[in-house]
Protein backbone atom coordinates (compact mmCIF):
# COMPACT_ATOMS: atom_id res chain seq x y z
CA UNK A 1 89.17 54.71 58.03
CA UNK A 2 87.65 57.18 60.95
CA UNK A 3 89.02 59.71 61.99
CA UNK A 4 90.71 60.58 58.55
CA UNK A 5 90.47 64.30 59.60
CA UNK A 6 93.61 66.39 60.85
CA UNK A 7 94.25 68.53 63.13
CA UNK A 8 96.38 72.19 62.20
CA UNK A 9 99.07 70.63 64.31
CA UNK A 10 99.60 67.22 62.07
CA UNK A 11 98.65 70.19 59.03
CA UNK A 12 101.94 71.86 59.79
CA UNK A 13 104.39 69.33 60.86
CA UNK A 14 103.29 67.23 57.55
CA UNK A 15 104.09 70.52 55.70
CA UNK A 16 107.01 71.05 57.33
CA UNK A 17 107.88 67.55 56.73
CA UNK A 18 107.47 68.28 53.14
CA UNK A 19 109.75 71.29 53.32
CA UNK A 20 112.78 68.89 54.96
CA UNK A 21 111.52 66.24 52.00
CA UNK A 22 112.30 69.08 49.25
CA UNK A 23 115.24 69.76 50.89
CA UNK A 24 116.26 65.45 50.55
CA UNK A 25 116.97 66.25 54.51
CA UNK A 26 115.57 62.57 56.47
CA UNK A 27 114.94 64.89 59.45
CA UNK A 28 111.03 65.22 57.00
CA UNK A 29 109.91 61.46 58.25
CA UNK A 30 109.88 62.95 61.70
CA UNK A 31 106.90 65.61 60.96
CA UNK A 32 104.94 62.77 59.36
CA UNK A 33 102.17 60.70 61.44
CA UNK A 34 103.52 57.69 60.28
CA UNK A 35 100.11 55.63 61.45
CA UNK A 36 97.07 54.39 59.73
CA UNK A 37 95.02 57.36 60.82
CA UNK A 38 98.41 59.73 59.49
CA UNK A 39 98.13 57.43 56.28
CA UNK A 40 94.27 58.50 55.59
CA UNK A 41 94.92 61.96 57.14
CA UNK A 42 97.51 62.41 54.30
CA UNK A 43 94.40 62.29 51.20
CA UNK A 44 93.53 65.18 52.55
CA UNK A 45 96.03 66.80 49.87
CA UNK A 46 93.28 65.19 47.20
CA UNK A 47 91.14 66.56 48.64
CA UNK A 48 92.60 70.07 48.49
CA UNK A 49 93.39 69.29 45.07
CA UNK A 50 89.92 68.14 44.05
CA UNK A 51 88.31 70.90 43.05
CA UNK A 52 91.02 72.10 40.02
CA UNK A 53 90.78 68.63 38.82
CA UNK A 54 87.17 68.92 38.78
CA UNK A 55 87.11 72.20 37.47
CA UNK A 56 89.46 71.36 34.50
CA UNK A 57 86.62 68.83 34.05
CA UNK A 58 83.49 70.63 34.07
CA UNK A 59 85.64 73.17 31.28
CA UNK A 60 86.58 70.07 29.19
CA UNK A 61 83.45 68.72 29.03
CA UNK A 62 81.76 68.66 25.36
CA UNK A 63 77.55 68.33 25.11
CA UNK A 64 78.01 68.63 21.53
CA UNK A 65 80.29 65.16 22.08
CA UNK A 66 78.80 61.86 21.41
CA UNK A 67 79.07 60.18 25.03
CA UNK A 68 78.04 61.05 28.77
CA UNK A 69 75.81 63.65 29.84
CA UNK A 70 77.43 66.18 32.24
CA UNK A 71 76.20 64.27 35.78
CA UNK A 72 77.37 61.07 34.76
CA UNK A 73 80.26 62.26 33.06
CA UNK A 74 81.46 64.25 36.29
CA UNK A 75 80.62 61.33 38.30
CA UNK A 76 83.09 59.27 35.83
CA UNK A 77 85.88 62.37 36.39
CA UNK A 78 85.41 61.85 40.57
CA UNK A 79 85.73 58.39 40.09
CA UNK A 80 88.80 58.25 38.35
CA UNK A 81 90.07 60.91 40.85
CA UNK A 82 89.62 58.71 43.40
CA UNK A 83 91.50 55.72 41.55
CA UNK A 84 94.34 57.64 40.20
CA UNK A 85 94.73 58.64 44.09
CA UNK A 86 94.36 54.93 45.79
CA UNK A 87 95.23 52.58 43.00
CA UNK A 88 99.04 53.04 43.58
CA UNK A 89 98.85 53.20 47.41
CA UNK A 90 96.72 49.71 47.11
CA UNK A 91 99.38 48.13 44.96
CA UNK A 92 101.84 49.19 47.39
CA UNK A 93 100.50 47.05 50.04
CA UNK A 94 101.33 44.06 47.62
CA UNK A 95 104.53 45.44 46.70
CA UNK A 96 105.75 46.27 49.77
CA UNK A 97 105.34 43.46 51.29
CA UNK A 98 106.82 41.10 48.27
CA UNK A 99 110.15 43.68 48.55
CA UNK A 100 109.90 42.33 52.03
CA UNK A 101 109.44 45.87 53.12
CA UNK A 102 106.04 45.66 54.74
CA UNK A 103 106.70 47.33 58.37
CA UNK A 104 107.86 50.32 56.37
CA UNK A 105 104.68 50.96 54.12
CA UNK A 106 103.35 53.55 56.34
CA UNK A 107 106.79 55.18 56.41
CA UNK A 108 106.74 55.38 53.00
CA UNK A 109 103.31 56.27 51.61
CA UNK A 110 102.88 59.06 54.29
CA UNK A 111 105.62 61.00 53.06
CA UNK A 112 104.86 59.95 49.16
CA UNK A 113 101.28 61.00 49.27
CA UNK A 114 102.03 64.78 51.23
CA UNK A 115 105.35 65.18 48.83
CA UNK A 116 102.66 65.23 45.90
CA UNK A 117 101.45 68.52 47.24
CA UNK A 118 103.84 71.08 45.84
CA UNK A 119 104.12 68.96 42.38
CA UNK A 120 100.41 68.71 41.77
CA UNK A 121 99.05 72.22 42.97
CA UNK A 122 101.27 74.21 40.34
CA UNK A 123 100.62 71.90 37.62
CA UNK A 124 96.74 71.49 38.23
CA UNK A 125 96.53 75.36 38.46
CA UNK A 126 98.03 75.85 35.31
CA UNK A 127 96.08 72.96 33.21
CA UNK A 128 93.02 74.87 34.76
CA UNK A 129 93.96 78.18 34.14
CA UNK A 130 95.77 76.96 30.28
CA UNK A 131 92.17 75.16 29.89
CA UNK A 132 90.22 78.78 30.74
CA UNK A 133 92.76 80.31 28.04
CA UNK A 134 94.23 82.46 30.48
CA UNK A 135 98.08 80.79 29.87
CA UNK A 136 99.35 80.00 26.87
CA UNK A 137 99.73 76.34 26.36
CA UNK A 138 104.00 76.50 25.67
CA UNK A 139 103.49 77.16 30.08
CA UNK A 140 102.47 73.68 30.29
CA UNK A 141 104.62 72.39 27.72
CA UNK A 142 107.75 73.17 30.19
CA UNK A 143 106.06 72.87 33.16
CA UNK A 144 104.78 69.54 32.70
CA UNK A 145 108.21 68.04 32.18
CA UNK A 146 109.74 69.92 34.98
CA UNK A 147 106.96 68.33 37.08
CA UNK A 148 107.32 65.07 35.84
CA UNK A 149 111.34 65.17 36.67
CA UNK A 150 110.98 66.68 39.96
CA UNK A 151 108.20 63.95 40.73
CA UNK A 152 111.10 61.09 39.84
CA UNK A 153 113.84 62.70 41.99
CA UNK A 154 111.61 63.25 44.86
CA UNK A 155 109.42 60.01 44.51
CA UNK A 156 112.78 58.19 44.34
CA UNK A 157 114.08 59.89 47.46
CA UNK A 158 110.79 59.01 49.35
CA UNK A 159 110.94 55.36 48.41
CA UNK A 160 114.93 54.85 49.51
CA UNK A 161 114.48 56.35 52.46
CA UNK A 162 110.71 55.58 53.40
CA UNK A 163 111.34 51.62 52.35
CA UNK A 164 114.66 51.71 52.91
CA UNK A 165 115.62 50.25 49.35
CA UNK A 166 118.37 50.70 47.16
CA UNK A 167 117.79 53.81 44.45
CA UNK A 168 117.31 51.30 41.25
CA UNK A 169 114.71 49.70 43.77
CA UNK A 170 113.17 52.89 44.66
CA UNK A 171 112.89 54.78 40.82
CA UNK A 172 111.23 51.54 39.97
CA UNK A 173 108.24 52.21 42.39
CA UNK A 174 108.13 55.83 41.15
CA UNK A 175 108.16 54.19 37.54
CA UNK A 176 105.12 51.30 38.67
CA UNK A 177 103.15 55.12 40.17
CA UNK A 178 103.53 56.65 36.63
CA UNK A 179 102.43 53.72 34.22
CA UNK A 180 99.95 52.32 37.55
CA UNK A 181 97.99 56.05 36.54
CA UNK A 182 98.68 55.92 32.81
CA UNK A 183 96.47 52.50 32.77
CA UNK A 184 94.03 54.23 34.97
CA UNK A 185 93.94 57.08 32.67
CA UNK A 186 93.58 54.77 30.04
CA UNK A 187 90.84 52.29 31.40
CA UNK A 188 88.51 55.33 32.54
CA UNK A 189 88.86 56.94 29.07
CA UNK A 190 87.57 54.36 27.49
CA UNK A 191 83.85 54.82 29.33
């Protein structure tokens, strides 16, 4: 897992990777590093997005709430950060390799983990700034939808092209992402 840092230069041809991606142009796989150090280089859009998730927690949190005190309760939040980012690129290495698609894992998650970039940063912004009152919650009413549709036509074009598997194939594995982080969700809820 060393050398999980980027350089600017794999910054900007991932992002302009992502821009092809958006655009469903298959030119975007060649801006990816499609290698293991590419695949850990690519959480580094986690860890962009870390701190509004774990801002939106430290606002959520309740003391007056039966349950963890604030460390251990953040320390719960980073930890299921952490698992809602890995636990669907771990399955994948199961999947993958039962769709007989193994060779093309790197192909695929590379792309799939960068493409969450423009999805999540939007939405995570506005659950923070709805969460600090300073949107009205009807903003992520729509926008929470929108993301979730966009995240199915774009997921689904990532997995076709990335796996090279037919589209019923591919919105499955978009499908196994969502309910893979709703049981997440779920499990680390119940701490």
């Amino acid at each position: 897992m060393g050398g999980a840092v980027i350089s600017v230069r794999q910054l900007a041809g991932a992002l302009t990777g992502v821009g092809l991606l958006y655009r469903f142009d298959r030119r975007a796989w060649d801006f990816f590093d499609q290698s293991a150090k590419g695949f850990w280089g690519a959480f580094v859009v986690a860890v962009a997005l870390a701190p509004l998730q774990i801002g939106r927690a430290v606002i959520q949190y309740d003391a007056d709430k039966p349950g963890l005190n604030l460390i251990p309760y953040l320390v719960v939040e980073v930890l299921s950060y952490i698992l809602t980012w890995t636990l669907f690129p771990f399955a994948m290495l199961y999947v993958s390799a039962l769709l007989g698609r193994a060779p093309r894992y790197l192909a695929y998650m590379v792309p799939y983990i960068w493409m969450q970039l423009p999805l999540a940063l939007p939405l995570f912004s506005v659950q923070l700034l709805t969460d600090l009152q300073l949107l009205p919650p009807v903003v992520l009413e729509v926008l929470g939808p929108a993301v979730l549709v966009a995240f199915a036509v774009y997921g689904t074009f990532v997995a076709g092209i990335g796996l090279q598997v037919v589209t019923g194939t591919a919105m499955s594995l978009v499908a196994l992402d969502y309910v893979l982080g709703l049981l997440a969700d779920r499990a680390i809820s119940l701490i």
